[in-house]
Protein backbone atom coordinates (compact mmCIF):
# COMPACT_ATOMS: atom_id res chain seq x y z
CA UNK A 1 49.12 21.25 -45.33
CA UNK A 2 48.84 24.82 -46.07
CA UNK A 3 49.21 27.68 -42.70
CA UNK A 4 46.56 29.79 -42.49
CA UNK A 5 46.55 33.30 -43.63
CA UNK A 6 48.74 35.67 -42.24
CA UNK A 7 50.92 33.18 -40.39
CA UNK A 8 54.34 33.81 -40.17
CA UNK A 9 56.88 30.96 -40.41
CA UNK A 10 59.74 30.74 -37.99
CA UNK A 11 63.45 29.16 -38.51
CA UNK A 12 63.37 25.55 -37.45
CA UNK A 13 60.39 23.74 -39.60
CA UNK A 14 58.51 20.83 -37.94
CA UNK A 15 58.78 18.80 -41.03
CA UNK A 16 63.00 19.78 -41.25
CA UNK A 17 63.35 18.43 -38.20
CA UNK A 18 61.21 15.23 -38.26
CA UNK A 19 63.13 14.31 -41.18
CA UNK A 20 63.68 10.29 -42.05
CA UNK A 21 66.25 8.60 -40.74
CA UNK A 22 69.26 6.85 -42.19
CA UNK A 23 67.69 3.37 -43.60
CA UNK A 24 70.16 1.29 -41.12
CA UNK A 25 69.84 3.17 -37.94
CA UNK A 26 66.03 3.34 -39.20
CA UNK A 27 65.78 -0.75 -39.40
CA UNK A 28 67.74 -0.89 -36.10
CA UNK A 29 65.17 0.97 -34.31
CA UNK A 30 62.71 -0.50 -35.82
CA UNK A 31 64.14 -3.65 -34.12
CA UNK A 32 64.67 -2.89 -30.92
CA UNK A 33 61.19 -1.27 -31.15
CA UNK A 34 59.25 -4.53 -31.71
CA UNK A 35 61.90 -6.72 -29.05
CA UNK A 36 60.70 -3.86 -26.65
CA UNK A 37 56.95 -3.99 -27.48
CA UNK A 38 57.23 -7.80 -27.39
CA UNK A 39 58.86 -7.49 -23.69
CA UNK A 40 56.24 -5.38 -22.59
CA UNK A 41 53.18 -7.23 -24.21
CA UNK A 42 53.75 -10.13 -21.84
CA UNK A 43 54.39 -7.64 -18.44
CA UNK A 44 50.66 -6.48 -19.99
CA UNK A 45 49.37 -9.89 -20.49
CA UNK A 46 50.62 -11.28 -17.24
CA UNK A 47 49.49 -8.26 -15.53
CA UNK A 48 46.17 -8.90 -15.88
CA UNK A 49 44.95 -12.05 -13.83
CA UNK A 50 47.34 -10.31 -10.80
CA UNK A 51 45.45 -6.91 -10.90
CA UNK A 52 42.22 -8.62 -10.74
CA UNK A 53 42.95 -10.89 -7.49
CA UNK A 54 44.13 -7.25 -6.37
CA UNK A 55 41.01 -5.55 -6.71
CA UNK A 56 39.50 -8.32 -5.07
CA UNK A 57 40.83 -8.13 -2.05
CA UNK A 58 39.20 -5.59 0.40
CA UNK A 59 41.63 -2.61 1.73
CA UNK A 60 41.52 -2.29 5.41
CA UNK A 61 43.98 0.62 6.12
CA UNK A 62 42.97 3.61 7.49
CA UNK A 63 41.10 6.27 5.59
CA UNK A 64 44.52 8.35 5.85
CA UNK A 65 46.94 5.62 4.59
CA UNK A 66 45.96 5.01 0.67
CA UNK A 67 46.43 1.48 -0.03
CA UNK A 68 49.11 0.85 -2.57
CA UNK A 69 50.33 -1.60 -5.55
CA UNK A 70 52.65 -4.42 -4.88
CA UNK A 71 55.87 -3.98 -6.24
CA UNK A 72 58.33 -1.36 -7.93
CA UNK A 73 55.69 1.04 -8.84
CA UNK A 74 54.06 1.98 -4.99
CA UNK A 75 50.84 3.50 -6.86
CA UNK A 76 47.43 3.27 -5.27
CA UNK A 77 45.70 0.55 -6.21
CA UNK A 78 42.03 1.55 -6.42
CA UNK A 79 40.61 -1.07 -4.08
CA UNK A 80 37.40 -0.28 -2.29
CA UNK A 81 37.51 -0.10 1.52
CA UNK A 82 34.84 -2.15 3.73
CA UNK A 83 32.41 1.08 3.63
CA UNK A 84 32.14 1.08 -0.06
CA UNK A 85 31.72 -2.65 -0.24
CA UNK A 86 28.73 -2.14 2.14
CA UNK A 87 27.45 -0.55 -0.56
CA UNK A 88 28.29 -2.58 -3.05
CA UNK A 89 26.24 -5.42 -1.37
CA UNK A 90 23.26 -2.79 -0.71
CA UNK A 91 23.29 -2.59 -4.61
CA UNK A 92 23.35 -5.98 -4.89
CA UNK A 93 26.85 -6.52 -6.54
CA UNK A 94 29.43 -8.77 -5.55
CA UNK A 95 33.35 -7.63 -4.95
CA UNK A 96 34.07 -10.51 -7.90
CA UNK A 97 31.86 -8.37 -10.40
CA UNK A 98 33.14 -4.93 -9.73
CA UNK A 99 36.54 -6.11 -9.98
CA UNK A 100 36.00 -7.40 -13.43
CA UNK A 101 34.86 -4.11 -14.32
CA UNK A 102 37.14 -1.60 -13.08
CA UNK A 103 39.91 -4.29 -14.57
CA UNK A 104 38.10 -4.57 -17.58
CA UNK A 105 38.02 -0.74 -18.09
CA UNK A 106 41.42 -0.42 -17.10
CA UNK A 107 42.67 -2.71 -19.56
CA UNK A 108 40.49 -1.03 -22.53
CA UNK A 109 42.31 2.08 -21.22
CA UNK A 110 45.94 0.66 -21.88
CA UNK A 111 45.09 -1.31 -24.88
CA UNK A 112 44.10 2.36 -26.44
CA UNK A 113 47.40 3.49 -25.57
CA UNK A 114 48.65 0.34 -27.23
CA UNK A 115 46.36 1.00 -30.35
CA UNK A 116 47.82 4.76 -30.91
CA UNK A 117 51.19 3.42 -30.04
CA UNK A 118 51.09 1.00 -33.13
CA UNK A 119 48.97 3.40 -35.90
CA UNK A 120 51.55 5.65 -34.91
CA UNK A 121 54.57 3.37 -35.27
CA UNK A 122 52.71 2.20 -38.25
CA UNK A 123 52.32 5.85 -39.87
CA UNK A 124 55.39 7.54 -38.51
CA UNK A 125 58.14 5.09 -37.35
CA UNK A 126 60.34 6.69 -40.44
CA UNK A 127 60.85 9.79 -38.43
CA UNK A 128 62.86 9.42 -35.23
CA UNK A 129 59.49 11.27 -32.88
CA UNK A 130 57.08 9.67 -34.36
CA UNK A 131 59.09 5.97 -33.61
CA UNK A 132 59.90 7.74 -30.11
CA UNK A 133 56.29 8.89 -29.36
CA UNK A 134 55.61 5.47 -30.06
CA UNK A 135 57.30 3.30 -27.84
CA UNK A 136 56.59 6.14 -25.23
CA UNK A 137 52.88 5.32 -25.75
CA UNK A 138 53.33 1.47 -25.51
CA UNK A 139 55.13 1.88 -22.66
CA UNK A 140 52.28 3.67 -20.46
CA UNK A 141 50.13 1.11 -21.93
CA UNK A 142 51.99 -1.57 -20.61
CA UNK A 143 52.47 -0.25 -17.92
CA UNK A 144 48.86 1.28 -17.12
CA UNK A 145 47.31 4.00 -15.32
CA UNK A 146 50.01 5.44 -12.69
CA UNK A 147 52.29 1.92 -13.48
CA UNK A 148 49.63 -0.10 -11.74
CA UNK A 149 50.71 -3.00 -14.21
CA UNK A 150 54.36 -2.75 -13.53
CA UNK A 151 55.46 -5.96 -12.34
CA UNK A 152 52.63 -7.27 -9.76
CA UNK A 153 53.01 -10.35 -11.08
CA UNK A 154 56.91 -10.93 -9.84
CA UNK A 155 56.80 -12.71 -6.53
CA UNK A 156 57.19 -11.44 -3.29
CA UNK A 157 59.87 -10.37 -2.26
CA UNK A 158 61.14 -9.51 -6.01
CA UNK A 159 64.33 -10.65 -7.05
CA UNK A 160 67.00 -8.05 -7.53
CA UNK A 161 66.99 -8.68 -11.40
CA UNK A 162 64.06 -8.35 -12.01
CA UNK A 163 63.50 -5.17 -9.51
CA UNK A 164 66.12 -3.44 -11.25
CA UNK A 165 64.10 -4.13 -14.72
CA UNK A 166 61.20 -2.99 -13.29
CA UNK A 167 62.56 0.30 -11.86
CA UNK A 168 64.40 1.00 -15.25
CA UNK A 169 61.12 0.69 -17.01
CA UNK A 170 59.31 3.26 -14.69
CA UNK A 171 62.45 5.40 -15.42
CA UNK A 172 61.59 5.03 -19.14
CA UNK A 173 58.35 6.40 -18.84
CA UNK A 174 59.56 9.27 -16.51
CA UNK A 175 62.39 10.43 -18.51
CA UNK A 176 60.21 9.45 -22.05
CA UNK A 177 58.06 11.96 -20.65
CA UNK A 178 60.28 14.27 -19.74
CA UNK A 179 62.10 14.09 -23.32
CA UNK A 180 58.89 14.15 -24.82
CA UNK A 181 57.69 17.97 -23.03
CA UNK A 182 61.19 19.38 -24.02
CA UNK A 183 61.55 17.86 -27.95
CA UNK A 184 58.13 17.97 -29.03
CA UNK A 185 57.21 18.33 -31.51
CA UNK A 186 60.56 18.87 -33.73
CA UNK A 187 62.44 16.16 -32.00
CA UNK A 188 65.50 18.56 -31.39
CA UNK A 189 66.70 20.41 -28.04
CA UNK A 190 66.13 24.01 -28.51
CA UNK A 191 67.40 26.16 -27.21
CA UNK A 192 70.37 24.10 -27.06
CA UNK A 193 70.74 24.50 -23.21
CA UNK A 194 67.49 22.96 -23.27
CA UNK A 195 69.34 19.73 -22.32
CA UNK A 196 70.12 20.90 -18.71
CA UNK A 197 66.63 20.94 -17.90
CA UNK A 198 66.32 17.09 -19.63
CA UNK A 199 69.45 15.89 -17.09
CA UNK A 200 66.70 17.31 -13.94
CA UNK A 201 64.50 15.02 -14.87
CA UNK A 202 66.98 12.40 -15.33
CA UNK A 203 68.63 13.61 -11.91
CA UNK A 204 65.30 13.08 -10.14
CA UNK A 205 64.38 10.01 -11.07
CA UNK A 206 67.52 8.77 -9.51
CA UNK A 207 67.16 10.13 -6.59
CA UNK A 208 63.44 8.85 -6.44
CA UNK A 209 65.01 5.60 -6.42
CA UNK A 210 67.22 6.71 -3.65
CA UNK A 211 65.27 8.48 -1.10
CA UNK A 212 67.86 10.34 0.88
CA UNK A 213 68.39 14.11 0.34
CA UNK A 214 64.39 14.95 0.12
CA UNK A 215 65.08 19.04 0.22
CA UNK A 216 67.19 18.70 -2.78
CA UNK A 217 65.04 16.28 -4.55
CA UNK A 218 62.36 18.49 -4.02
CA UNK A 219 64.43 21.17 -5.63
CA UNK A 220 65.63 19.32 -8.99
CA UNK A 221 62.14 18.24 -9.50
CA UNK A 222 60.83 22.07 -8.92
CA UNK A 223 63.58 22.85 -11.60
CA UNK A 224 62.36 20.52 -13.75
CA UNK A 225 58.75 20.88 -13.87
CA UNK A 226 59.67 25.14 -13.97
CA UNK A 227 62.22 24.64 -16.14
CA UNK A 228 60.23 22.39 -18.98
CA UNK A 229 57.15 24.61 -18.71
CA UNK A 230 59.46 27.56 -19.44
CA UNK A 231 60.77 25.81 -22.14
CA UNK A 232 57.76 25.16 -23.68
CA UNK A 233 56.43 28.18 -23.83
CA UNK A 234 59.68 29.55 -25.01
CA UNK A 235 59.56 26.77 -28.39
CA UNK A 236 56.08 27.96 -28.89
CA UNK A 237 56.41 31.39 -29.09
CA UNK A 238 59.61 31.40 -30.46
CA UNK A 239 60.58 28.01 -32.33
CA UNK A 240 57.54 26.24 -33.71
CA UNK A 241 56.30 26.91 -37.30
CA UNK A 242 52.36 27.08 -37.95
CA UNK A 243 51.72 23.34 -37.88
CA UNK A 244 54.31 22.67 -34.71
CA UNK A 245 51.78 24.72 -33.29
CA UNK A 246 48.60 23.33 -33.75
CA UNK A 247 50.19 19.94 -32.55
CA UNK A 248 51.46 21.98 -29.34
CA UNK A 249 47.64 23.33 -28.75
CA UNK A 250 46.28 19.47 -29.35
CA UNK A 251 48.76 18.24 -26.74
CA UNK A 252 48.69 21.14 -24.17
CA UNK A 253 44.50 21.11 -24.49
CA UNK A 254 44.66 17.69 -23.54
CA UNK A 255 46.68 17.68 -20.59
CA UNK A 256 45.27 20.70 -19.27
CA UNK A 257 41.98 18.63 -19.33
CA UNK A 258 43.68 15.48 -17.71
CA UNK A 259 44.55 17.08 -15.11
CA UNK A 260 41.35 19.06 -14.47
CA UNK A 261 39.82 15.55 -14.36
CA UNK A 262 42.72 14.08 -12.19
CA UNK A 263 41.96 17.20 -9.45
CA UNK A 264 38.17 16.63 -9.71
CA UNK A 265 39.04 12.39 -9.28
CA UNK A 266 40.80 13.34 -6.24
CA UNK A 267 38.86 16.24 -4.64
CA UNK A 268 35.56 14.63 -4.93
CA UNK A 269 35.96 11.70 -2.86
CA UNK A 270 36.90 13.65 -0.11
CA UNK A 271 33.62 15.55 -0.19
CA UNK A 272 31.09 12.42 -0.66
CA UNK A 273 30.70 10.00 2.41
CA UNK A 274 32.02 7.07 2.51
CA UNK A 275 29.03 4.86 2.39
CA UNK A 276 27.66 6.93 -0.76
CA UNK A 277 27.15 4.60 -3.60
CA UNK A 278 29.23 7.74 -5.67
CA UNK A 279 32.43 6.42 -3.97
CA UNK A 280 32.28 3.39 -6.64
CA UNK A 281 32.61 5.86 -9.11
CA UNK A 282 35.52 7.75 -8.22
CA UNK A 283 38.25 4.73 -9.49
CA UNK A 284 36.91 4.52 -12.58
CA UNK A 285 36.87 8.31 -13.14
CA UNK A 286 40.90 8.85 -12.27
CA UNK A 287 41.11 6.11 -15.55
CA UNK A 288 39.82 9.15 -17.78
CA UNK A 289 42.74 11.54 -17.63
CA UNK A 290 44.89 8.81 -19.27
CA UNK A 291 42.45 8.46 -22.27
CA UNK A 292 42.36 12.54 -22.62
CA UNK A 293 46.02 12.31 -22.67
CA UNK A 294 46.62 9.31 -25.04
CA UNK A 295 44.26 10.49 -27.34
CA UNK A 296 45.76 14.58 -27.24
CA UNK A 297 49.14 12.93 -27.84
CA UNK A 298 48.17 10.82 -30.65
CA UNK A 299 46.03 13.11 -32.78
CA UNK A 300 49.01 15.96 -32.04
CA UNK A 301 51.88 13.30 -33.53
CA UNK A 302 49.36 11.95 -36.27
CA UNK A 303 48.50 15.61 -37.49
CA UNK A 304 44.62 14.73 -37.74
CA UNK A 305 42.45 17.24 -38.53
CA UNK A 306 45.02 19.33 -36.94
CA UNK A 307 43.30 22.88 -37.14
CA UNK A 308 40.00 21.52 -35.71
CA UNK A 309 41.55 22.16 -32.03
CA UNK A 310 41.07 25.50 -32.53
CA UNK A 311 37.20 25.27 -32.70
CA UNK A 312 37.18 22.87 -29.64
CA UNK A 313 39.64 25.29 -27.32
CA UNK A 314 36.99 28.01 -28.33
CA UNK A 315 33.59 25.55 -27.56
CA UNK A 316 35.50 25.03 -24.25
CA UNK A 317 36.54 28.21 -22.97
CA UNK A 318 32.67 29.70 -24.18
CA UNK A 319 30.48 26.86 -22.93
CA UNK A 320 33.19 26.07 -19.72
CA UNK A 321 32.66 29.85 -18.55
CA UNK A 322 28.95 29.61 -19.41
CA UNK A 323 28.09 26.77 -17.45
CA UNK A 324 29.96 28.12 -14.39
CA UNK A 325 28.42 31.49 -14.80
CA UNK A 326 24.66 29.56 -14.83
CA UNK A 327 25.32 27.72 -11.66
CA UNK A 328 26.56 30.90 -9.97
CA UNK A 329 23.47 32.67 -10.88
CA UNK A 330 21.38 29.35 -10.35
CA UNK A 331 22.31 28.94 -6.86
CA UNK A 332 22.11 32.95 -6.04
CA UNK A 333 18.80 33.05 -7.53
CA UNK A 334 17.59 29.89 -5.44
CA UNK A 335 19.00 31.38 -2.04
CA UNK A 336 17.55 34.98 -2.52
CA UNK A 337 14.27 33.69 -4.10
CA UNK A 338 14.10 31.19 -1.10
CA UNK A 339 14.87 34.32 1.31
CA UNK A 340 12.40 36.77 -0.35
CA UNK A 341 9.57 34.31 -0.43
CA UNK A 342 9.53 32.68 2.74
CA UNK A 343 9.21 36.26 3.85
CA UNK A 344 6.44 37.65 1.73
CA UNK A 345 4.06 34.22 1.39
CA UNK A 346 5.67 31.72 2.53
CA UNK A 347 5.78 29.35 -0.16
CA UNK A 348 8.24 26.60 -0.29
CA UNK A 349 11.48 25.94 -2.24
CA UNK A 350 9.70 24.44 -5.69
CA UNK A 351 8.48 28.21 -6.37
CA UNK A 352 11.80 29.61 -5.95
CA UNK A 353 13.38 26.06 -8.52
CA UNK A 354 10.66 26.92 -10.96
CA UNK A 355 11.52 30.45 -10.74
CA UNK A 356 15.22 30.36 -11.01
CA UNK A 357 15.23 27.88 -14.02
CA UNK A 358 13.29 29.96 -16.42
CA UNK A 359 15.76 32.83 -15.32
CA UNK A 360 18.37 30.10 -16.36
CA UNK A 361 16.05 29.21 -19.87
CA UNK A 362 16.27 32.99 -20.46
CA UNK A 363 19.59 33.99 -19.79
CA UNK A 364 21.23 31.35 -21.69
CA UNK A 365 21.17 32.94 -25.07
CA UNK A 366 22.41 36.33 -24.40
CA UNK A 367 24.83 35.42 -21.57
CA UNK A 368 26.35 32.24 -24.70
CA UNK A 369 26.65 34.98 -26.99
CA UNK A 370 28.16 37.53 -24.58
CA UNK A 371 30.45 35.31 -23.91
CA UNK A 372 30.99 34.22 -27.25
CA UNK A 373 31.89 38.28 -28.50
CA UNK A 374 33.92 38.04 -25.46
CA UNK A 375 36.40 35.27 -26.35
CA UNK A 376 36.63 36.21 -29.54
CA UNK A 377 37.45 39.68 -28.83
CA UNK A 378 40.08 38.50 -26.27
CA UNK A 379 41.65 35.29 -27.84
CA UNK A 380 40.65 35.45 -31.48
CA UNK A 381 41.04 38.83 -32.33
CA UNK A 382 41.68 38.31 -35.94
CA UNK A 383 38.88 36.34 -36.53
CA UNK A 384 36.99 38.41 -34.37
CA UNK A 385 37.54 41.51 -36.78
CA UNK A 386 37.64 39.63 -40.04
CA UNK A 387 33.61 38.36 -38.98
CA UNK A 388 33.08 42.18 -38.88
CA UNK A 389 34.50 43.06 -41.96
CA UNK A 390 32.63 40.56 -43.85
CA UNK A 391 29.37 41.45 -42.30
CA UNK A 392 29.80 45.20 -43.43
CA UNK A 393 30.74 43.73 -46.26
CA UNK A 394 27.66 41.92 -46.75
CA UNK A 395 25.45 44.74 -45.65
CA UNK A 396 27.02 47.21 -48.37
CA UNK A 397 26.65 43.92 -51.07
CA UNK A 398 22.98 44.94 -50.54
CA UNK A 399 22.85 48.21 -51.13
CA UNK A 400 25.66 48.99 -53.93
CA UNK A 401 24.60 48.71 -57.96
CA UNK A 402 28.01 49.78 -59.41
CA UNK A 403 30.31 47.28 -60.30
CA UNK A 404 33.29 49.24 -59.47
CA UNK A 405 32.40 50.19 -56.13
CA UNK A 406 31.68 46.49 -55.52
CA UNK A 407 35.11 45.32 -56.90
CA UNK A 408 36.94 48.26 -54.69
CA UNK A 409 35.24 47.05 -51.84
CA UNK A 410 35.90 43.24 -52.45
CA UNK A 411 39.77 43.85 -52.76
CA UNK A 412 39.77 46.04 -49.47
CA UNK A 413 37.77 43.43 -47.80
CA UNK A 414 39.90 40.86 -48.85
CA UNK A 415 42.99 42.53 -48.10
CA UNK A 416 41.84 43.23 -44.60
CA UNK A 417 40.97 39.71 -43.86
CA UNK A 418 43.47 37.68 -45.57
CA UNK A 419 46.42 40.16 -45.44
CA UNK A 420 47.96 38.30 -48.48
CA UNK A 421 50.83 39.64 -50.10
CA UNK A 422 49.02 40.76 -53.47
CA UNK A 423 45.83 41.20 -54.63
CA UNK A 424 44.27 40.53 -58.30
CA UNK A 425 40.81 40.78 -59.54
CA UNK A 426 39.47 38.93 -63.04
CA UNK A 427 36.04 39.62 -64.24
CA UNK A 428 34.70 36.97 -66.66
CA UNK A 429 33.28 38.92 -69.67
CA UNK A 430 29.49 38.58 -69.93
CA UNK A 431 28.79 35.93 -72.69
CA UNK A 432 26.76 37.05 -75.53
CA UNK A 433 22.51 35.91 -75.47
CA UNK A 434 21.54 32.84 -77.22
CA UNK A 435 19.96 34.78 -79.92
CA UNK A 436 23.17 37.01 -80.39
CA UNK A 437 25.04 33.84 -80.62
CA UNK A 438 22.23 32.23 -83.65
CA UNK A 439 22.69 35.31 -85.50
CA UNK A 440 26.59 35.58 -85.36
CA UNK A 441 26.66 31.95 -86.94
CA UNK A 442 23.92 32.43 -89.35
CA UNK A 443 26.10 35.45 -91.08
CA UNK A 444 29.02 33.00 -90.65
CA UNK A 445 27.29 30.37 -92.72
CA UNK A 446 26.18 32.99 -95.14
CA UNK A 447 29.44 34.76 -95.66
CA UNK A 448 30.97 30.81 -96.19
């Protein structure tokens, strides 16, 4: 895949460093790969049937105290409470049938995981990310959103064994993470020191097991969260070629949006009643971050349409900003309209809806394109300008008659835009007419 114009290549390539492995340590992984997949298939599988008599099962805790999964992974479980299962009976559903749902949902969630985690394997298990992105995705598929299917099958209490499997594989997908946010996407520690911040994460998981020293635990996992985001911006700026960076933007735009989602999944709750029938919502809309995330991770390793992302961060930041801007000027419009004409006659709130929404209808043009020049100006500079240039362009294409002046303009556009490294003009020759073409053969045939 070609960079775009102008882009400047840096030191270590993504493709150098994704290179294939040797073909024995390649089948070995390979090996282990499919034992591991095979393992955590049947955690999935057995998962299942558990998690459902879970979610069946009414939490009676206080509203403070989060009701949590059974077993090594302590994550909150999602049931409803006896307030929301009020509602659930006001709406006519039974606790049975919105179990089956949330699991069923869940389940679709983690089998997506499960689906990147094999095209990828399938596409890219030569190179030693692509086989480690991999397994990383099969492993939060088996596992499922927050590790809720980690082991609540075992019995109760859990055999030491099996406890000690169970906490190794929520160690994988810890540290797998952590690997993942310092290597990707070249597969390769740099800066070299890189691995100091790699041994935090490996530091705090420990101690997660182990919950004494909390101040310090606290600390290592500051460092490491501080430490990788460093890090990453560091390999971007510094490290990544052209393509290393479009996978870094599909990646970063997806977890930026996971966790936008995860906030919003937790704040809202808070700020509906309890009896609302919106609280049945809420479980099923913390599941979304892990399908942002699965899918930003899997396009990013894949390289799929890999410059498309920058179209989408763009469609985001303009139509993000414009429909917070609306609802500012929505609401402001309702409250003063409200104010002014329940003081002048009196009329009630529809005049003041009607009013403010075709303020909305005609505001949304010039405040999207406002917007638009905005963005453009501030994040896309270069396309910004190069838009320009080829509208003057365009507008002196109009006017001009002499072929000269329209080739001199045409290289200085081009060279403005592009910025390539040299420049070169061919003009066809103009063919001769038909009848030109008659007459030259007729002499032909006459002189032969």
């Amino acid at each position: 895949m070609m960079s775009p114009p102008g882009t400047q290549s840096t030191p270590l390539s993504t493709h150098a460093s994704s290179g294939h492995l040797p073909r024995w340590v390649l089948n070995l992984a390979r090996g282990v790969w499919i034992v591991l997949a095979v393992l955590l298939l049947a955690n999935f599988v057995a998962s299942i049937p558990a998690y459902y008599q879970i979610m069946r099962t009414v939490c009676t805790l206080p509203n403070q105290v989060p009701c949590t999964m059974p077993g090594p992974s302590g994550s909150t479980s999602g049931q409803l409470t006896p307030a929301t299962v009020q509602v659930l009976a006001h709406l006519h559903l039974s606790l049975s049938a919105y179990a089956a749902y949330f699991i069923t949902l869940d389940v679709v969630v983690s089998l997506l995981a499960w689906g990147l985690g094999l095209l990828v394997f399938w596409r890219k298990s030569a190179e030693g990310m692509g086989l480690f992105v991999s397994l990383l995705l099969v492993l939060l598929g088996a596992t499922g959103s927050g590790n809720t299917l980690l082991g609540i099958w075992a019995p109760t209490p859990t055999p030491a064994l099996l406890s000690s499997l169970f906490n190794l594989i929520a160690g994988a997908v810890w540290i797998g993470l952590g690997a993942f946010l310092l290597t990707f996407p070249t597969g390769r520690f740099a800066p070299r020191w890189s691995w100091l911040i790699f041994s935090c994460w490996f530091i705090s998981f420990l101690w997660n097991a182990s919950p004494a020293l909390m101040l310090l635990q606290g600390a290592v996992g500051l460092l490491a969260f501080g430490g990788t985001l460093f890090i990453m911006i560091y390999r971007y700026v510094r490290v990544f070629d052209a393509i290393g960076r479009q996978q870094a933007k599909w990646f970063v735009y997806a977890a930026v949006a996971a966790l936008c989602l995860e906030a919003l999944a937790l704040a809202l709750p808070a700020a509906v009643p309890a009896d609302s029938p919106l609280q049945l919502l809420f479980p099923t809309l913390a599941l979304f971050p892990s399908v942002l995330l699965f899918l930003g991770l899997g396009l990013a390793i894949l390289r799929y349409r890999l410059w498309d992302i920058d179209a989408i961060i763009n469609r985001t930041l303009v139509y993000g900003s414009l429909t917070a801007l609306l609802a500012l000027v929505y609401v402001g419009l309702i409250i003063g309209l409200q104010a002014l004409l329940r003081g002048l006659i009196s009329q009630d709130n529809s005049v003041a809806i009607v009013l403010s929404t075709l303020a909305i209808y005609v505001l949304f043009q010039p405040l999207r394109h406002g917007i638009q020049r905005s963005i453009d100006r501030r994040f896309y500079r270069r396309k910004y300008d190069a838009a320009k240039i080829v509208a003057a362009f365009s507008a002196t294409l109009r006017n001009e008659v002499d072929l000269d002046q329209v080739r001199e303009h045409l290289l200085a556009v081009v060279q403005e835009t592009m910025q390539p490294a040299h420049v070169s003009l061919w003009l066809r020759p103009p063919e001769p007419s038909r009848k030109r073409k008659r007459w030259l053969l007729a002499r032909i045939d006459e002189e032969e």
